[in-house]
PDB file of N, CA and C in Angstrom:
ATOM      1  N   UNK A   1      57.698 -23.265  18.478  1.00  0.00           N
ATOM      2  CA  UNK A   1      58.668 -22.206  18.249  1.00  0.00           C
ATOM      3  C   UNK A   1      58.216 -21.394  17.039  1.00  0.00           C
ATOM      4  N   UNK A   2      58.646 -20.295  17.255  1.00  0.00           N
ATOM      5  CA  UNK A   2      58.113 -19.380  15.733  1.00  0.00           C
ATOM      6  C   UNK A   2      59.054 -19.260  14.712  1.00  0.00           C
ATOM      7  N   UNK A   3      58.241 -19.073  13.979  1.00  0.00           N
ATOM      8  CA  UNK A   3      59.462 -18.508  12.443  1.00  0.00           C
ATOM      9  C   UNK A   3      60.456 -17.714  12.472  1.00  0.00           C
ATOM     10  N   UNK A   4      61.436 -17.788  11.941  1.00  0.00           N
ATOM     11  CA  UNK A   4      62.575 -16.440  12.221  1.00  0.00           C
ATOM     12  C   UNK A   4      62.349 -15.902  11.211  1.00  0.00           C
ATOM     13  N   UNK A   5      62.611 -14.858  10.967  1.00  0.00           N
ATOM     14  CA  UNK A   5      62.380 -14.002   9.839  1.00  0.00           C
ATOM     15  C   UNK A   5      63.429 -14.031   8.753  1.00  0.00           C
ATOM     16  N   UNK A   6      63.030 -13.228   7.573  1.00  0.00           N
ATOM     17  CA  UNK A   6      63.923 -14.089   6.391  1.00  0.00           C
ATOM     18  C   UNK A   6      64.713 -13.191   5.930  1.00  0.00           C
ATOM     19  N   UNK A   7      65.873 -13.794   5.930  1.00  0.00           N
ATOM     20  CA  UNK A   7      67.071 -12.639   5.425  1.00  0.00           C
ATOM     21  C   UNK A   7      67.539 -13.430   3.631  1.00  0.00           C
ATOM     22  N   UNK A   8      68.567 -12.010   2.932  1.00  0.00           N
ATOM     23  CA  UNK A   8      68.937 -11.850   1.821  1.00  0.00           C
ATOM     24  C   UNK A   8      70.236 -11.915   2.634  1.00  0.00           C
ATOM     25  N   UNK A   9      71.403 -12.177   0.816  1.00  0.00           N
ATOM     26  CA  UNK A   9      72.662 -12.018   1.080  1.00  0.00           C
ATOM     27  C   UNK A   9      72.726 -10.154   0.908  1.00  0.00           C
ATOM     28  N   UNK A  10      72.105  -9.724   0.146  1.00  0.00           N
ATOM     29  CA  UNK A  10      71.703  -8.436   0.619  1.00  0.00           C
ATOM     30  C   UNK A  10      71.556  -7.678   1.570  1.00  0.00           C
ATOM     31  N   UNK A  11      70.784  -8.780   2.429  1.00  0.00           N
ATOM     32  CA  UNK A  11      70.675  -7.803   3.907  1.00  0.00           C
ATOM     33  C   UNK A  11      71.632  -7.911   5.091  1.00  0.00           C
ATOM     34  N   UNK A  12      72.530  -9.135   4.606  1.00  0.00           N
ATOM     35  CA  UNK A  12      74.103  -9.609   5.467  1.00  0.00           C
ATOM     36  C   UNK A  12      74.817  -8.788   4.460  1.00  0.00           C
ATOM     37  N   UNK A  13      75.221  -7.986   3.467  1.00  0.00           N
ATOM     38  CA  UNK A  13      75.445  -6.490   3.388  1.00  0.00           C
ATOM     39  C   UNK A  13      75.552  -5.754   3.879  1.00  0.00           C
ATOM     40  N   UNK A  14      74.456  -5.605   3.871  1.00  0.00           N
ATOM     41  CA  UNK A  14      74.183  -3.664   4.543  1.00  0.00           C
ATOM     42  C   UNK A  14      74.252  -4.026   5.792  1.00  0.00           C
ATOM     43  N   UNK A  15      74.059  -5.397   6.705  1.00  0.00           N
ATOM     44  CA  UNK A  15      74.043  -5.682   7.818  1.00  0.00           C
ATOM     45  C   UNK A  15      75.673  -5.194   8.207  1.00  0.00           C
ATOM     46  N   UNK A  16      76.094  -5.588   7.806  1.00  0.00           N
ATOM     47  CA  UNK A  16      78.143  -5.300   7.691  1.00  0.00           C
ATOM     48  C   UNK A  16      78.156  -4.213   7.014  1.00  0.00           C
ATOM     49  N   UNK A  17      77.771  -3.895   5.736  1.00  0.00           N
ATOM     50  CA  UNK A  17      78.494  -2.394   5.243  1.00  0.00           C
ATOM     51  C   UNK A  17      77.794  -1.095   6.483  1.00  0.00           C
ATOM     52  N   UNK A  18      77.268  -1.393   7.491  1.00  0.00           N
ATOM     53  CA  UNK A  18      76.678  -0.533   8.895  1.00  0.00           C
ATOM     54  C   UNK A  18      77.524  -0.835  10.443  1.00  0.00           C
ATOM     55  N   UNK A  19      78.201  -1.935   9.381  1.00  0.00           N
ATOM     56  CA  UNK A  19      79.427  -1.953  10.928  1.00  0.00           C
ATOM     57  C   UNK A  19      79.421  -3.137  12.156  1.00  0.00           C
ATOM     58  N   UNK A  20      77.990  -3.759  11.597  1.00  0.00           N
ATOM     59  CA  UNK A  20      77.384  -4.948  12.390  1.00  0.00           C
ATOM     60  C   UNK A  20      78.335  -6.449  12.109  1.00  0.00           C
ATOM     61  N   UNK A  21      77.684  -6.690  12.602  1.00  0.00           N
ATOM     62  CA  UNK A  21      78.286  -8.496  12.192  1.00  0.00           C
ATOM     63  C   UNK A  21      77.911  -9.573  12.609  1.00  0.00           C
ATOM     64  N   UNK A  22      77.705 -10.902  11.963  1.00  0.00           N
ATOM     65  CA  UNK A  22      76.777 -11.576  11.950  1.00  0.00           C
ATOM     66  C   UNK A  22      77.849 -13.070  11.984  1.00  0.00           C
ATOM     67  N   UNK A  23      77.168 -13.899  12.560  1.00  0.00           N
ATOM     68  CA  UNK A  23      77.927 -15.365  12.751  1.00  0.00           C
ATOM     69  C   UNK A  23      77.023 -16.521  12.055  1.00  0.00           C
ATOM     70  N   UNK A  24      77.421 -17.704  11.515  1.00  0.00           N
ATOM     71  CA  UNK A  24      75.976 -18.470  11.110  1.00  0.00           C
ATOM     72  C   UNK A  24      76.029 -19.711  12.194  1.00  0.00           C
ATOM     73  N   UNK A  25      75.028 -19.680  12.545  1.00  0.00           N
ATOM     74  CA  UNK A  25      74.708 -20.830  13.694  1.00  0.00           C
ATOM     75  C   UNK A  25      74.477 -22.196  12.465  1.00  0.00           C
ATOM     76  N   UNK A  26      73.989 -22.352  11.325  1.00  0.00           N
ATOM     77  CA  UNK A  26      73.338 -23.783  10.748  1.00  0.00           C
ATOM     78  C   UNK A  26      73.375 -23.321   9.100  1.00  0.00           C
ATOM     79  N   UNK A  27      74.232 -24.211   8.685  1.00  0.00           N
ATOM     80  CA  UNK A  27      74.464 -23.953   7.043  1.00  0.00           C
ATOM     81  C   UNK A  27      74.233 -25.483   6.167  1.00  0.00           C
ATOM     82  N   UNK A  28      73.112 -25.450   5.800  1.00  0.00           N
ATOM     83  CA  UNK A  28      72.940 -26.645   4.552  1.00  0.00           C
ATOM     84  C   UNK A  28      72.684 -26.239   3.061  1.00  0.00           C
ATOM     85  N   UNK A  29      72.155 -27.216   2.930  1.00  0.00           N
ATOM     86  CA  UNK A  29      71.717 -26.943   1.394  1.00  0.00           C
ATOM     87  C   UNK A  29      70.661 -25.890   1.108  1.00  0.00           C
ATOM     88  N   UNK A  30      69.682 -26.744   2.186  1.00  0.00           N
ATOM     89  CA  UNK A  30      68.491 -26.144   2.215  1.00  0.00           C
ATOM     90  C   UNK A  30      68.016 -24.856   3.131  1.00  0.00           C
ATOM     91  N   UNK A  31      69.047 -24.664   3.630  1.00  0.00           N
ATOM     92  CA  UNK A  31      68.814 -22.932   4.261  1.00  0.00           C
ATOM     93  C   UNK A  31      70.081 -22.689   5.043  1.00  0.00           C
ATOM     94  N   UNK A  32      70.172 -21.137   5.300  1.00  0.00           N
ATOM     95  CA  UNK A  32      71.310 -20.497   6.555  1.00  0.00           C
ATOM     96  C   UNK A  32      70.446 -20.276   7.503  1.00  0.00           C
ATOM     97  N   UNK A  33      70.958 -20.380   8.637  1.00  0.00           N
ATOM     98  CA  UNK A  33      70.397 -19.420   9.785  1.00  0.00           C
ATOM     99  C   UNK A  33      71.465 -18.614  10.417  1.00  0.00           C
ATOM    100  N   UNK A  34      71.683 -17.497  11.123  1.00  0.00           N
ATOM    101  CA  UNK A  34      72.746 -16.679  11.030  1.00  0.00           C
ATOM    102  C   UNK A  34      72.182 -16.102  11.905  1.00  0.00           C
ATOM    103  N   UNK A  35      73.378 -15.829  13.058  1.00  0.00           N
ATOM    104  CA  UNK A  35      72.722 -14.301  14.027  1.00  0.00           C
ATOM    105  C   UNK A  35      73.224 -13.478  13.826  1.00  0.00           C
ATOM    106  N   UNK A  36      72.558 -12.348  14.032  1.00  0.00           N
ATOM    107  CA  UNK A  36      72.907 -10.969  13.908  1.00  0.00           C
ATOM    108  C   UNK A  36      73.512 -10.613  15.326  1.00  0.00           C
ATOM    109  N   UNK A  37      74.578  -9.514  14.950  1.00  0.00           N
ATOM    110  CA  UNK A  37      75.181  -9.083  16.385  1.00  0.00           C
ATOM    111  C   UNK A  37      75.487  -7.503  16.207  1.00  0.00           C
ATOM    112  N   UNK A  38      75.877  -6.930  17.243  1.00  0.00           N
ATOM    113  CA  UNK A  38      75.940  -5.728  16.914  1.00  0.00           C
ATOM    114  C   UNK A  38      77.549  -5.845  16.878  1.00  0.00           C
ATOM    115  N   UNK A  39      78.389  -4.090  16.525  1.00  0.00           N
ATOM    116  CA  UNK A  39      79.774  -4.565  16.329  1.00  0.00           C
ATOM    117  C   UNK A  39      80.262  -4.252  17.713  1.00  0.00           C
ATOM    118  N   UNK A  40      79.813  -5.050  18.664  1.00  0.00           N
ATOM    119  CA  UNK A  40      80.836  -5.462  19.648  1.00  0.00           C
ATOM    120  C   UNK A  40      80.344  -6.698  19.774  1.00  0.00           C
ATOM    121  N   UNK A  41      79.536  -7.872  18.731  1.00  0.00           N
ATOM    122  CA  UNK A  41      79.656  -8.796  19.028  1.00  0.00           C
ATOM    123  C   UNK A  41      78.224  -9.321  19.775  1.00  0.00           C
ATOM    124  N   UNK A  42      77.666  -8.304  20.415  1.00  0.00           N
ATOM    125  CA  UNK A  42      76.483  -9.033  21.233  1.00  0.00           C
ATOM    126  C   UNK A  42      75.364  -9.162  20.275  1.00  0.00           C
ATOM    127  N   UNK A  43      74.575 -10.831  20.273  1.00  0.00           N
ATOM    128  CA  UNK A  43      73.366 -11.280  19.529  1.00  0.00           C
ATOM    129  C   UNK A  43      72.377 -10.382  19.726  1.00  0.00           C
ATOM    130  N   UNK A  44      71.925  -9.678  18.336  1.00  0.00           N
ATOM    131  CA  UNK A  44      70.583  -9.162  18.513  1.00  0.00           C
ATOM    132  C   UNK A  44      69.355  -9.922  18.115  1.00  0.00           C
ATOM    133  N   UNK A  45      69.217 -10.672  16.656  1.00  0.00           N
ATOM    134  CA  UNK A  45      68.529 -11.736  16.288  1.00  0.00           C
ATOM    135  C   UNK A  45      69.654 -12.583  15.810  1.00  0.00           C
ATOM    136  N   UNK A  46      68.390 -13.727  15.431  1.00  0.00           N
ATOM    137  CA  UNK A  46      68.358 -14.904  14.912  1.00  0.00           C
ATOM    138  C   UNK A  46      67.380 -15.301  13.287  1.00  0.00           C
ATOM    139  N   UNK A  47      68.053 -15.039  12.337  1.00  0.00           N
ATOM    140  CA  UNK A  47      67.117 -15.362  11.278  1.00  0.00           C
ATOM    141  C   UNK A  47      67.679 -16.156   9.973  1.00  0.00           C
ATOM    142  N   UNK A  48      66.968 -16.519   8.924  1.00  0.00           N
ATOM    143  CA  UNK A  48      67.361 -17.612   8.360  1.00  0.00           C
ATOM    144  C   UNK A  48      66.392 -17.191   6.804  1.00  0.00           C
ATOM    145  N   UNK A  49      67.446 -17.748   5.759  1.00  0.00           N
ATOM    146  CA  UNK A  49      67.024 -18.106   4.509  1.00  0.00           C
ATOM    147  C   UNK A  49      67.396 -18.736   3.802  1.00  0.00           C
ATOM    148  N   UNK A  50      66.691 -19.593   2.596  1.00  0.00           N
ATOM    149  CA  UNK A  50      66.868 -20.859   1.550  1.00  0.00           C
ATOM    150  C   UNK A  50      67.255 -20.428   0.513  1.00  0.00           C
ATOM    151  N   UNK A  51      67.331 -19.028  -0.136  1.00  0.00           N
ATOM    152  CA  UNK A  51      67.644 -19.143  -1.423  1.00  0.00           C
ATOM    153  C   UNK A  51      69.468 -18.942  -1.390  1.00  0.00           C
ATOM    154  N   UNK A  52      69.502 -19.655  -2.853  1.00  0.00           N
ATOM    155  CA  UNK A  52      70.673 -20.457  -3.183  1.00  0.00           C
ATOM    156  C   UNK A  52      71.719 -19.171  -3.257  1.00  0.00           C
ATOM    157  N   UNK A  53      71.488 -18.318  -3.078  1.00  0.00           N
ATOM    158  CA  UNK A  53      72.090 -16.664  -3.424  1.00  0.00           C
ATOM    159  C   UNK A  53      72.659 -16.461  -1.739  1.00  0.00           C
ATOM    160  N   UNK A  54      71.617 -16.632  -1.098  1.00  0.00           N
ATOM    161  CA  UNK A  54      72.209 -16.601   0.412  1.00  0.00           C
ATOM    162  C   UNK A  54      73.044 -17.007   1.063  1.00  0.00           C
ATOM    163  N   UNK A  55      72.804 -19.204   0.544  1.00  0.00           N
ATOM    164  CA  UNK A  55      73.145 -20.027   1.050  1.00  0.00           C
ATOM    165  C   UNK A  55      75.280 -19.952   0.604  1.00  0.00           C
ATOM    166  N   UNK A  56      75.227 -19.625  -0.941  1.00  0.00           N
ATOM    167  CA  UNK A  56      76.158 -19.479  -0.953  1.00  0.00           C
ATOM    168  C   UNK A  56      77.215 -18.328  -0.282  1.00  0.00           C
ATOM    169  N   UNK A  57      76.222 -17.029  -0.237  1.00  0.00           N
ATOM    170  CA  UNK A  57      77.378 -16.020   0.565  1.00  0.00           C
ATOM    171  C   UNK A  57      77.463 -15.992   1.988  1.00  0.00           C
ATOM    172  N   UNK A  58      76.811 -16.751   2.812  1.00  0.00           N
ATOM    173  CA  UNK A  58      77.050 -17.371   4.186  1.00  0.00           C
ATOM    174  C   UNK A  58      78.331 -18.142   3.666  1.00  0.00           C
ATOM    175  N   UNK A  59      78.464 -19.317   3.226  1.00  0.00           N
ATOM    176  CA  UNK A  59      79.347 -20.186   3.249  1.00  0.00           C
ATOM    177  C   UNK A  59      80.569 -19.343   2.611  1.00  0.00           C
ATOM    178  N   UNK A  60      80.545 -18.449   1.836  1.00  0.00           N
ATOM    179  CA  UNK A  60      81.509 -17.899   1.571  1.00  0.00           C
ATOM    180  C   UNK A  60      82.467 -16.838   2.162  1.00  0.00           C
ATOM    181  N   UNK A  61      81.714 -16.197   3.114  1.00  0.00           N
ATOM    182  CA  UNK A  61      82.011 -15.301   4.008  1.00  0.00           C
ATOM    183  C   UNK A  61      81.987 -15.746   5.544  1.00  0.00           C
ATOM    184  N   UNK A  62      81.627 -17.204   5.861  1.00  0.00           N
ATOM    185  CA  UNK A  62      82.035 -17.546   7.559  1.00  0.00           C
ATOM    186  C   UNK A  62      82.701 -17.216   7.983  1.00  0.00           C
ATOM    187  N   UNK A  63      84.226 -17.438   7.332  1.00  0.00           N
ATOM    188  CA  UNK A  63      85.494 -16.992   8.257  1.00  0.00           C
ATOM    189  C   UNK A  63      85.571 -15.212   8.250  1.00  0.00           C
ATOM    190  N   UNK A  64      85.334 -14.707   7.443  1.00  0.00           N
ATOM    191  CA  UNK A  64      85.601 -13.654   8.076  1.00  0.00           C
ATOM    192  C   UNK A  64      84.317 -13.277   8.952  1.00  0.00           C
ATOM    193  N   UNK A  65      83.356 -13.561   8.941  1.00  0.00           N
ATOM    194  CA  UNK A  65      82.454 -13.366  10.073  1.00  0.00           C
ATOM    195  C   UNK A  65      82.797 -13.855  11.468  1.00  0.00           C
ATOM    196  N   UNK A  66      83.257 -14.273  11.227  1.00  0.00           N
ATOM    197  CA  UNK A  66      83.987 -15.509  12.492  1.00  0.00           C
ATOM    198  C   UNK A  66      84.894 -14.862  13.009  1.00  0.00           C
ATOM    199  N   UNK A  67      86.168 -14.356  12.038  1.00  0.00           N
ATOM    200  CA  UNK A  67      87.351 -13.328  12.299  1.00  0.00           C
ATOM    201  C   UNK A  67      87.128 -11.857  13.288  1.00  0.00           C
ATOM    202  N   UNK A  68      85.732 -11.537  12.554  1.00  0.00           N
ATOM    203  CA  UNK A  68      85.783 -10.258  12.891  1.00  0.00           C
ATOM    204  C   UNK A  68      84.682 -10.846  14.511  1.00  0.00           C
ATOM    205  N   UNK A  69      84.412 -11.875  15.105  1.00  0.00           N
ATOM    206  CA  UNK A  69      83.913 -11.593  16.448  1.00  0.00           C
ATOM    207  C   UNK A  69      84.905 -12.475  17.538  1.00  0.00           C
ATOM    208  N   UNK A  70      86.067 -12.262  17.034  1.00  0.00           N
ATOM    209  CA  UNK A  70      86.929 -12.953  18.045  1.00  0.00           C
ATOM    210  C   UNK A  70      87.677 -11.567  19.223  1.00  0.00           C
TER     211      UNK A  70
END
């Protein structure tokens, strides 16, 4: 399988401040992985990052990521 490419809490930002929205499939210590969707919801990627800046604004922002693809 290949690498997914590496996202910032930065780029789950602008990913949302553009209207998009994103769900996290796998949240540990040691990395997020998160899909990207467009804003009606349909998966465009799949990508993932370790730093501790990320890891925390995934976990901090699930539910409303979650909220906004119901």
């Amino acid at each position: 399988m290949g690498e997914r490419p590496a996202i910032s809490a930065e780029d789950l930002e602008r990913w949302t401040d553009n209207g998009a929205q994103w769900r996290p499939l796998e949240v540990t210590d040691e990395r997020a992985v998160v899909e990207l969707c467009t804003c009606y919801g349909e998966p465009v990627d799949v990508v993932e990052g370790g730093t501790p800046a990320l890891i925390a604004y995934v976990r901090e922002h699930a539910d409303e990521s979650r909220a906004d693809l119901s």
